[in-house]
C-alpha atoms as a PDB file:
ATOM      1  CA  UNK A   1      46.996  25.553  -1.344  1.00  0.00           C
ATOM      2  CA  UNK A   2      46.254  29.145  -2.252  1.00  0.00           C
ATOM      3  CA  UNK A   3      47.323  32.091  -0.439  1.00  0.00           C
ATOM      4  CA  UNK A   4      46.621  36.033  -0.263  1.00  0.00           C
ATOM      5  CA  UNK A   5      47.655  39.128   1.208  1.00  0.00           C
ATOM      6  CA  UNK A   6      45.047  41.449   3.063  1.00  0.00           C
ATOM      7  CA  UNK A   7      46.138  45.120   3.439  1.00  0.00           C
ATOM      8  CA  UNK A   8      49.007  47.381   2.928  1.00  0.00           C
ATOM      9  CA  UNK A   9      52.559  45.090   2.643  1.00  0.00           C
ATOM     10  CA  UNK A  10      53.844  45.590   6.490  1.00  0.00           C
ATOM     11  CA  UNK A  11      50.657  44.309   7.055  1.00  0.00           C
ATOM     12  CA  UNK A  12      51.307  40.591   8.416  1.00  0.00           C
ATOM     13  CA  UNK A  13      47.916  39.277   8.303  1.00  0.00           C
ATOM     14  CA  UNK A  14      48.040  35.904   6.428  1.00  0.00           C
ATOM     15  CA  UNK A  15      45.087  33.707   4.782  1.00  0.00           C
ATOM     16  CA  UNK A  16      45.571  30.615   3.590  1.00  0.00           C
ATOM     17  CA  UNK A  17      43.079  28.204   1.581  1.00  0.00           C
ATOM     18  CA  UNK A  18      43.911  24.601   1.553  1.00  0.00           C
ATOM     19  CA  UNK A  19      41.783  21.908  -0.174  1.00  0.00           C
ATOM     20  CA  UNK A  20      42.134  19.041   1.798  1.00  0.00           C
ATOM     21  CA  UNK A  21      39.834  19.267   5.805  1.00  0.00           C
ATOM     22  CA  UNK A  22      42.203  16.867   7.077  1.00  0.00           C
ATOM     23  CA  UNK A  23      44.981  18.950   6.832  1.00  0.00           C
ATOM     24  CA  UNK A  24      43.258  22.602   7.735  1.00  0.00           C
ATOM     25  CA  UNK A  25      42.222  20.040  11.398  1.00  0.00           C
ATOM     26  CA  UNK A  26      45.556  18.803  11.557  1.00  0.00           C
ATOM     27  CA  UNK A  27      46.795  22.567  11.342  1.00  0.00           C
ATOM     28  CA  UNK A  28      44.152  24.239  14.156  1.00  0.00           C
ATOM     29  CA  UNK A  29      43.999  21.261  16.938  1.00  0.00           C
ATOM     30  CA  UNK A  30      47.451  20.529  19.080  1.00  0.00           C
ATOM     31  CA  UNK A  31      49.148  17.609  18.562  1.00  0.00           C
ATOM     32  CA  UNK A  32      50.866  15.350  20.420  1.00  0.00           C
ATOM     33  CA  UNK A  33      53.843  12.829  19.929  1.00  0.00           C
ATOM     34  CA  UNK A  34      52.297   9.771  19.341  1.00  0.00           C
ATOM     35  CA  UNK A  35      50.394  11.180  16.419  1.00  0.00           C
ATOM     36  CA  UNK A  36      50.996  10.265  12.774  1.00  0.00           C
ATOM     37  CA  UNK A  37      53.300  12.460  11.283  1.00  0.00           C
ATOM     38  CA  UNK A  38      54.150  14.841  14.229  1.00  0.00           C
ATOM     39  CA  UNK A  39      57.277  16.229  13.323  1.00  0.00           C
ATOM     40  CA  UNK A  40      55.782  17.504   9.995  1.00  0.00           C
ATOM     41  CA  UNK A  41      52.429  18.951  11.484  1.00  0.00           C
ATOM     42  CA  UNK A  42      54.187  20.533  14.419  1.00  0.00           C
ATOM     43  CA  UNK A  43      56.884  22.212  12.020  1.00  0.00           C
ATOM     44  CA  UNK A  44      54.307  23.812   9.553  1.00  0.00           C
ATOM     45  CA  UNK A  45      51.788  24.920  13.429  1.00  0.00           C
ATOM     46  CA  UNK A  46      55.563  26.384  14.253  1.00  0.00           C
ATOM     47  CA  UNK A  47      56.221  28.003  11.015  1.00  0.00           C
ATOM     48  CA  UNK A  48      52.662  29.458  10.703  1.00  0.00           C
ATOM     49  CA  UNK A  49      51.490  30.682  14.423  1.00  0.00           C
ATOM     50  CA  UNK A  50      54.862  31.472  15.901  1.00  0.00           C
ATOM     51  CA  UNK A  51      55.754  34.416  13.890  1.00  0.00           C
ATOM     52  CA  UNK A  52      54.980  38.237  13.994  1.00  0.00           C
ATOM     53  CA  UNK A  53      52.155  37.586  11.829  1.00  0.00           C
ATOM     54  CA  UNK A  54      48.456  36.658  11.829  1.00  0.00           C
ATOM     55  CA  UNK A  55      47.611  33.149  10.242  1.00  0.00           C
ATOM     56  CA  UNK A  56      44.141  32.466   8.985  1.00  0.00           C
ATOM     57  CA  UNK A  57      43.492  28.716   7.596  1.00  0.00           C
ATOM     58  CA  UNK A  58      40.346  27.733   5.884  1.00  0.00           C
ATOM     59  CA  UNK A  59      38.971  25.172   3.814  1.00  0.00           C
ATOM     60  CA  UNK A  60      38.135  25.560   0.113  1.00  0.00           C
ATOM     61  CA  UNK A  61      36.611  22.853  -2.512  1.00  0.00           C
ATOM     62  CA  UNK A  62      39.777  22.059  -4.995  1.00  0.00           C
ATOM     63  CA  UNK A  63      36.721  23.017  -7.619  1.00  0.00           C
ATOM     64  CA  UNK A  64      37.348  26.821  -6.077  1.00  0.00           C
ATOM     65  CA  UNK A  65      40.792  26.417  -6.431  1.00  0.00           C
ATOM     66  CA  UNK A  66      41.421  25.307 -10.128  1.00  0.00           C
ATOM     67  CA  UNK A  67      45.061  26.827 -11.265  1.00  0.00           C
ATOM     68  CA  UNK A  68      46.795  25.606  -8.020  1.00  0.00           C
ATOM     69  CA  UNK A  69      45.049  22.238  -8.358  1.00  0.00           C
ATOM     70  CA  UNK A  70      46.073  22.250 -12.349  1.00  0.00           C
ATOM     71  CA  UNK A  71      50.044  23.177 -11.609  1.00  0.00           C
ATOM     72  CA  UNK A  72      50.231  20.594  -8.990  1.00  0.00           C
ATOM     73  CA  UNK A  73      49.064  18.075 -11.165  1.00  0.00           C
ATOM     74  CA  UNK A  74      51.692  19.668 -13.561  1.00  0.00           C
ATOM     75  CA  UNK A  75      54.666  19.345 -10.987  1.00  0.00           C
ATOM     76  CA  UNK A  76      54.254  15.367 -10.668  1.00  0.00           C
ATOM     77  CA  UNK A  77      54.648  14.764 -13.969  1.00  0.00           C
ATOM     78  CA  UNK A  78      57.514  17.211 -14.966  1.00  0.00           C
ATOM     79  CA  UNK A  79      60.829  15.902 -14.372  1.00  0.00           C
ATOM     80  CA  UNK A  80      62.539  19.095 -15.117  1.00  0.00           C
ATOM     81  CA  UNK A  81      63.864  21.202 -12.395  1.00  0.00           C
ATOM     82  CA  UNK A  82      61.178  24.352 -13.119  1.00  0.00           C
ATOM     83  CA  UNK A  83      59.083  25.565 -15.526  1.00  0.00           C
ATOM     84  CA  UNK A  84      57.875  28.710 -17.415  1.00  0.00           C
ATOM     85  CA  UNK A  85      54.771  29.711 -18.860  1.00  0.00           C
ATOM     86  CA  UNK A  86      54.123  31.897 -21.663  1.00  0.00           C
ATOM     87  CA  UNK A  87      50.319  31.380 -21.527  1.00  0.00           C
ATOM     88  CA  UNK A  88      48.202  29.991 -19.396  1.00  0.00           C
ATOM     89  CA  UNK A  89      47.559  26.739 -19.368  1.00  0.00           C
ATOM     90  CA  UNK A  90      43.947  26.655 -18.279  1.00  0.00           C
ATOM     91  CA  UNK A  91      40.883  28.304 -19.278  1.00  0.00           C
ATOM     92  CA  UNK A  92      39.319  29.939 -16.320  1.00  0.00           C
ATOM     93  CA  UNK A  93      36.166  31.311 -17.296  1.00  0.00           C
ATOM     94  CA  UNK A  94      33.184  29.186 -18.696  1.00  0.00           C
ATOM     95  CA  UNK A  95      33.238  29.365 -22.464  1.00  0.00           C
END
């Protein structure tokens, strides 16, 4: 999932790229009880459109969003608690 800020800092408007379609649905459409995993959904629709901000969600390809997609690949295999980085760990541009 990837994130950004558009305008000044009181500004509250909020986009937010996620790779998977399933969840950007899940995230725009009401849900009801009976649904799998309501509790979950209707926490993160709370969290995200029930604030003094504006919340934008769109879909990206994971190909468009390499770094995120490379550190969460990182996080299941670490077992330590965090991490730093002195470099990065992935080459961005073609070579």
């Amino acid at each position: 999932m990837g994130s950004e800020w558009h305008g000044p800092l009181d500004n509250r408007n909020i986009k937010v790229n996620l790779d998977s379609q399933i969840i950007v649905n899940k995230m725009k459409q009401p849900i009801t009880r009976h649904q799998p995993y309501y509790f979950i959904v209707k926490e993160c629709q709370q969290l995200a459109f029930n604030q003094n901000w504006t919340v934008s969600i769109q879909h990206c390809y994971r190909e468009a969003n390499r770094v995120a997609d490379h550190l969460t690949n990182l996080g299941v295999d670490q077992t330590a608690v965090s991490a730093s980085f002195e470099f990065p760990q992935i080459r961005l541009s073609p070579s």
